[in-house]
Protein backbone atom coordinates (compact mmCIF):
# COMPACT_ATOMS: atom_id res chain seq x y z
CA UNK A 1 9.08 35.68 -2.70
CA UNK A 2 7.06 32.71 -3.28
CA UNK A 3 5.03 32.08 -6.72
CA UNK A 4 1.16 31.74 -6.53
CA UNK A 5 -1.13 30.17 -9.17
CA UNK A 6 -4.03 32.13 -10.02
CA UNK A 7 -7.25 31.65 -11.87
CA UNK A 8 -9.23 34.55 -13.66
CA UNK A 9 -13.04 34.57 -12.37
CA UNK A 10 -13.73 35.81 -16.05
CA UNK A 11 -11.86 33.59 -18.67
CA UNK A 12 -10.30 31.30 -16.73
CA UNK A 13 -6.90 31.74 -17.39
CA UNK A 14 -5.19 30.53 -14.78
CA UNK A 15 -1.24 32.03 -14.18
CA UNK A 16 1.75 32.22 -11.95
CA UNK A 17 2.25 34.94 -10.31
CA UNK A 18 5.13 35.93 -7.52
CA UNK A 19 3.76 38.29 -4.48
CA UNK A 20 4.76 39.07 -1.00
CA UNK A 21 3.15 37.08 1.69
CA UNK A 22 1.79 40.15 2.99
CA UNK A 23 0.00 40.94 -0.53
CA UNK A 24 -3.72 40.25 -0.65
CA UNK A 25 -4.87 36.92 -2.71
CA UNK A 26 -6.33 38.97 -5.54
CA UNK A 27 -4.21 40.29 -9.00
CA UNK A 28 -5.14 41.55 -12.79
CA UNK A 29 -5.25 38.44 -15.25
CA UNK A 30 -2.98 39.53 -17.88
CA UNK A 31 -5.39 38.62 -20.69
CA UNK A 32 -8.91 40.31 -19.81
CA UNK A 33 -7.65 42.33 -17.37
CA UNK A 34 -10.46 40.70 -15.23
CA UNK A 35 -10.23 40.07 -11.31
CA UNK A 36 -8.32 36.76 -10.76
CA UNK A 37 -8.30 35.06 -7.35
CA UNK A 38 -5.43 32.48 -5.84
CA UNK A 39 -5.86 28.84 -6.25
CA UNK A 40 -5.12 27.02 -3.35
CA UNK A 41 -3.20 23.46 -3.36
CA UNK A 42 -2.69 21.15 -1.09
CA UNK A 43 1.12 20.89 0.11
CA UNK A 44 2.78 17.69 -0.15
CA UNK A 45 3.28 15.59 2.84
CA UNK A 46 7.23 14.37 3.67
CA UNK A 47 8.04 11.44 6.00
CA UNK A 48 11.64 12.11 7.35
CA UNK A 49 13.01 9.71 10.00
CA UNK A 50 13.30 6.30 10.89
CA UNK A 51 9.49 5.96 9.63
CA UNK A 52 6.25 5.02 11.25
CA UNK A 53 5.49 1.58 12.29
CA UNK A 54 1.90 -0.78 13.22
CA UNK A 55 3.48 -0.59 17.11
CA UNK A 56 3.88 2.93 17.51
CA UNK A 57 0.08 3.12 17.41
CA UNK A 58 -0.91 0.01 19.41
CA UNK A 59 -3.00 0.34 22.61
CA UNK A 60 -1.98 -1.61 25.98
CA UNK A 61 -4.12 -4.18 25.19
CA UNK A 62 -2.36 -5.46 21.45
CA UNK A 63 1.35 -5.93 23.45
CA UNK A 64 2.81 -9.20 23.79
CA UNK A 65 2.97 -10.57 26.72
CA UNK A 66 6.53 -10.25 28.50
CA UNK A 67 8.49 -12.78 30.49
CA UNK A 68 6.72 -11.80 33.65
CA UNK A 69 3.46 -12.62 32.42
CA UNK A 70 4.25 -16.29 31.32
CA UNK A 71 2.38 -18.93 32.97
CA UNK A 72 4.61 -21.29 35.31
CA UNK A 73 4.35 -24.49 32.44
CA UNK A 74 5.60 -21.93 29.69
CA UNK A 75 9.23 -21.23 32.59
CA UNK A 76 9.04 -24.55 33.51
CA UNK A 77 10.08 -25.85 29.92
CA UNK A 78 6.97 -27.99 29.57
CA UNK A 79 5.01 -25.68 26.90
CA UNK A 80 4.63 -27.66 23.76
CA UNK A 81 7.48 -27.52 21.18
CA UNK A 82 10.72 -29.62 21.85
């Protein structure tokens, strides 16, 4: 059963408490006795795999330019570095 943190709408206590996920998101605060509602968090994010890289988001237009696409001076040898 998983363990829920709670805060009382009338002291503000807040507590752990483990329910059911079928249970509804209200419980006793064990202080005042007063109605205390769930506290939602936000869950933690985990990257698993080889990770995430600038390509794997480019559009067609960012890509360099393959061998096909290479002017005829750039084959040819005569493109500027010896």
């Amino acid at each position: 059963m998983p363990t829920y943190l709670y805060r009382c709408l009338n002291c503000q206590l807040r507590f752990e408490l483990r329910q059911s996920f079928h249970d509804k998101p209200i419980a006793d605060c064990p202080e005042c006795k007063g109605i205390a509602r769930r506290i939602f968090s936000p869950v933690p994010i985990l990257f698993k795999g080889p990770g995430f890289y600038v390509t794997d988001s480019r559009g067609d237009g960012d890509r360099k330019p393959d061998s096909e696409s290479l002017t005829k001076k750039d084959k040819a040898g005569g493109g500027g570095d010896p």
